[in-house]
C-alpha atoms as a PDB file:
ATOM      1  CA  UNK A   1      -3.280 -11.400 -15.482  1.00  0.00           C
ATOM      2  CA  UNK A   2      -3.029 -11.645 -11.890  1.00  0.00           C
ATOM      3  CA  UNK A   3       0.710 -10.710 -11.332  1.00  0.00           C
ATOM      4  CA  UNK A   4       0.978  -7.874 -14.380  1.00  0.00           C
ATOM      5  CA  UNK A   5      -2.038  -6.174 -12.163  1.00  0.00           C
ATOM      6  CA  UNK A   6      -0.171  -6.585  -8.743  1.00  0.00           C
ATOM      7  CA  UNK A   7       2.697  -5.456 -10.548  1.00  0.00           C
ATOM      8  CA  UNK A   8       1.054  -2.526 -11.832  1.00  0.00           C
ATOM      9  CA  UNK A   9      -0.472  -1.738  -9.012  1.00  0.00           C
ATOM     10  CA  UNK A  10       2.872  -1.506  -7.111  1.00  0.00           C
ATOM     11  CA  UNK A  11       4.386   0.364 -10.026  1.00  0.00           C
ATOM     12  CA  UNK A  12       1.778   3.172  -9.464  1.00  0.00           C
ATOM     13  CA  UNK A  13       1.997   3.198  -5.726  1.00  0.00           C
ATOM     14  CA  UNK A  14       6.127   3.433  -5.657  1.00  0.00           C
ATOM     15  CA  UNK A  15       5.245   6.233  -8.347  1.00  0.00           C
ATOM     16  CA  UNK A  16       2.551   8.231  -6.587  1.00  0.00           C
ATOM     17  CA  UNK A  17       5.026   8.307  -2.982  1.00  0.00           C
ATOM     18  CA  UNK A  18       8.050   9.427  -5.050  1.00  0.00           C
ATOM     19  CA  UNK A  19       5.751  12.327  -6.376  1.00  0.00           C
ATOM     20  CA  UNK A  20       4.844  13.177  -2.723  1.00  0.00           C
ATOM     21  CA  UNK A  21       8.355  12.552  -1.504  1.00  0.00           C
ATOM     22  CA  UNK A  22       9.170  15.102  -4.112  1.00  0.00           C
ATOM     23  CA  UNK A  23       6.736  17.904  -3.254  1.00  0.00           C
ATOM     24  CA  UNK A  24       7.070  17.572   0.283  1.00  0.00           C
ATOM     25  CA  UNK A  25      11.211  17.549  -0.059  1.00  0.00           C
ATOM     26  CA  UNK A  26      11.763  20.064  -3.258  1.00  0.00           C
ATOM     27  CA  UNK A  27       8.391  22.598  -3.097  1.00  0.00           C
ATOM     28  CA  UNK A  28       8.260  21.953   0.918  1.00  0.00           C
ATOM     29  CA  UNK A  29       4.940  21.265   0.804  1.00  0.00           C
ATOM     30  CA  UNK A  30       3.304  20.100   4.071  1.00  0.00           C
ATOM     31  CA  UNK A  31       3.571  16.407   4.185  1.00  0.00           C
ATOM     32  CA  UNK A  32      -0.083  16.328   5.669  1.00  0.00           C
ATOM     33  CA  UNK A  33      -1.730  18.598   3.029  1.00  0.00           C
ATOM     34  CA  UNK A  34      -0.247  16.769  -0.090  1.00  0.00           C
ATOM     35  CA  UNK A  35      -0.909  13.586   1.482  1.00  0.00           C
ATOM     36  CA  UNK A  36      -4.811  14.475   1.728  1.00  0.00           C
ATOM     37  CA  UNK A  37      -4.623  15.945  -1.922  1.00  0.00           C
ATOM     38  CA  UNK A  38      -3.059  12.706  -3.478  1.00  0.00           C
ATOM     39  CA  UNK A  39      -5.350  10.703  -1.249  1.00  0.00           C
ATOM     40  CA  UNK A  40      -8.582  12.763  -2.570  1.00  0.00           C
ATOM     41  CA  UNK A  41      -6.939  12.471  -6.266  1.00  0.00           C
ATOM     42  CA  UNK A  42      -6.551   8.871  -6.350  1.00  0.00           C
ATOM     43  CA  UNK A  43      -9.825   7.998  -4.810  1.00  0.00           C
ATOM     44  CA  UNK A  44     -11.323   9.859  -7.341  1.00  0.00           C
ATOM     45  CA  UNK A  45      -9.343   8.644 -10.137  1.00  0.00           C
ATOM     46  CA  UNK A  46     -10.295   5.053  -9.242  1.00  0.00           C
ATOM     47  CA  UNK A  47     -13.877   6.068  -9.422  1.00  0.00           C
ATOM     48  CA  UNK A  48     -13.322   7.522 -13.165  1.00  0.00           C
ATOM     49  CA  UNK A  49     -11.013   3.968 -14.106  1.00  0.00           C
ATOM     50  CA  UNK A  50     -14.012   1.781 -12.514  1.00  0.00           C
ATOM     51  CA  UNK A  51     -16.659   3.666 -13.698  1.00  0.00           C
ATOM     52  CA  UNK A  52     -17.744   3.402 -10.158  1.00  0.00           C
ATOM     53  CA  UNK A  53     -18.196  -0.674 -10.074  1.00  0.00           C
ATOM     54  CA  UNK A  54     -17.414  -2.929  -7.855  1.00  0.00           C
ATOM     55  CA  UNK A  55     -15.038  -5.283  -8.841  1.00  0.00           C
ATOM     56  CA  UNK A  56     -16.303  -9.101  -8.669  1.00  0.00           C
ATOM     57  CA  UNK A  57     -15.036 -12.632  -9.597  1.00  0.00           C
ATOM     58  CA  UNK A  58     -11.776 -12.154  -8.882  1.00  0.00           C
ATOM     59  CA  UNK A  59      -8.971 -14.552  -9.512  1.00  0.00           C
ATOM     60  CA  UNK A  60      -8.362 -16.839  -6.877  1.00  0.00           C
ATOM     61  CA  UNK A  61      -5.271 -15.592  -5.684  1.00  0.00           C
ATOM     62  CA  UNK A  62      -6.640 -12.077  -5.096  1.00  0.00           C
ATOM     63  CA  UNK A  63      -9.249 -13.823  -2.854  1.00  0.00           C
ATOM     64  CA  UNK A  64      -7.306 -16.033  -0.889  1.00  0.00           C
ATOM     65  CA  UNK A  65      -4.958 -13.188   0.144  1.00  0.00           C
ATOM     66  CA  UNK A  66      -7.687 -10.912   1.507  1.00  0.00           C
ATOM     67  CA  UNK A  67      -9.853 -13.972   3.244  1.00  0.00           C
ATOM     68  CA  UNK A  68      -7.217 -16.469   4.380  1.00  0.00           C
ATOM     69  CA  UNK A  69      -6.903 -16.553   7.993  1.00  0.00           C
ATOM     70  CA  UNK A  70      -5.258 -18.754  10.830  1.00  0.00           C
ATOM     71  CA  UNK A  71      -5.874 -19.549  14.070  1.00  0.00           C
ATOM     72  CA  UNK A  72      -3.743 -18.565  16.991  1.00  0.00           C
ATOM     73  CA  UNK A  73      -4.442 -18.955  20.487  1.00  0.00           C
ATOM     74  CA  UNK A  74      -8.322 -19.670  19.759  1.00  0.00           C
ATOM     75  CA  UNK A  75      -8.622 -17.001  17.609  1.00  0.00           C
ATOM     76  CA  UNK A  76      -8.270 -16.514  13.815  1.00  0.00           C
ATOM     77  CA  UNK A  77      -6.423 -14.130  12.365  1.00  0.00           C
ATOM     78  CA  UNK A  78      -5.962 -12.534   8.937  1.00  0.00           C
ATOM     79  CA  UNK A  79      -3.212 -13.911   7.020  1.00  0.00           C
ATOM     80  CA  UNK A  80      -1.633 -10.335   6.187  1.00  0.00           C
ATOM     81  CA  UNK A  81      -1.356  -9.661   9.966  1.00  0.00           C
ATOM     82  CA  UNK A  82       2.137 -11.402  10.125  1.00  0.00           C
ATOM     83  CA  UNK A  83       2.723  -9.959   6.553  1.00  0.00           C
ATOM     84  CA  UNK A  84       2.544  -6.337   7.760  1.00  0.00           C
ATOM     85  CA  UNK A  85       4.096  -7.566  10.962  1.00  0.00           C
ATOM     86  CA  UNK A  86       7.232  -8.577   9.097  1.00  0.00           C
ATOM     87  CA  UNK A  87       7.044  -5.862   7.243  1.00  0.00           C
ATOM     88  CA  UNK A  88       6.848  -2.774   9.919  1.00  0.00           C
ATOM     89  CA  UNK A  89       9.462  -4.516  11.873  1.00  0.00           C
ATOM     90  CA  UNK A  90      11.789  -4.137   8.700  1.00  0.00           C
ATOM     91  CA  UNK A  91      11.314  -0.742   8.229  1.00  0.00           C
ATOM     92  CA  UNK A  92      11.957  -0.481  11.453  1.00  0.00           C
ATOM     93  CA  UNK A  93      15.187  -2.166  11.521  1.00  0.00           C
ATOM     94  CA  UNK A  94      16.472  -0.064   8.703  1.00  0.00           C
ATOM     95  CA  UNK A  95      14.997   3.315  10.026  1.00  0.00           C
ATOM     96  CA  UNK A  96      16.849   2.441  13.345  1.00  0.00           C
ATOM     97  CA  UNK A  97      20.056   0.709  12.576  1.00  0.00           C
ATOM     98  CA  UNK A  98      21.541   1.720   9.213  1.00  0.00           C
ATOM     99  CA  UNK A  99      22.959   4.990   7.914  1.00  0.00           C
ATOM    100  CA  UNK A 100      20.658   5.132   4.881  1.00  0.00           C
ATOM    101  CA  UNK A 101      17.314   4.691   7.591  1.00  0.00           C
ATOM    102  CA  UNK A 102      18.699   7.303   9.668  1.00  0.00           C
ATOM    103  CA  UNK A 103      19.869  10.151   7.243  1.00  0.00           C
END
């Protein structure tokens, strides 16, 4: 189903950037190298888990998130724009203006 493959799919990413947090923090690991490693890892594990296929006929919500768009001052513009917006000025927020965002 739709949501138990979103919700895996977030499962795995919070997963994979605690594992990084965790090198990078407790084996003091450059940030940069481990990020290219788990980068170069998961690209090819995605190729192994899709047998390199492209992944049609998607449900409809999958599609409507990635094609929706909107206009705004005579132009259109994704629908995830104010999304990631939203959610960069959050982090932001919390970086900036609470103990836990700047310890």
């Amino acid at each position: 189903s739709p949501e138990a493959a979103m919700a895996l799919g977030l499962g795995t990413a919070v997963a994979t950037g605690a594992s990084v947090g965790a090198c990078v923090a407790l084996a003091r690991i450059p940030a940069f190298i481990i990020t290219l490693a788990v980068m170069v890892a998961s690209y090819g594990a995605t190729l192994l888990i899709s047998g390199n296929q492209s992944i049609t006929n998607l449900p409809p919500l999958f599609e409507g998130l990635g094609s929706t768009q909107f206009p705004l001052l005579g132009a259109r513009f994704p629908l995830m724009m104010p999304v990631v917006v939203v959610l960069y000025l959050t982090a932001s927020l919390v970086l900036n203006r609470t103990a836990f965002g700047r310890h």
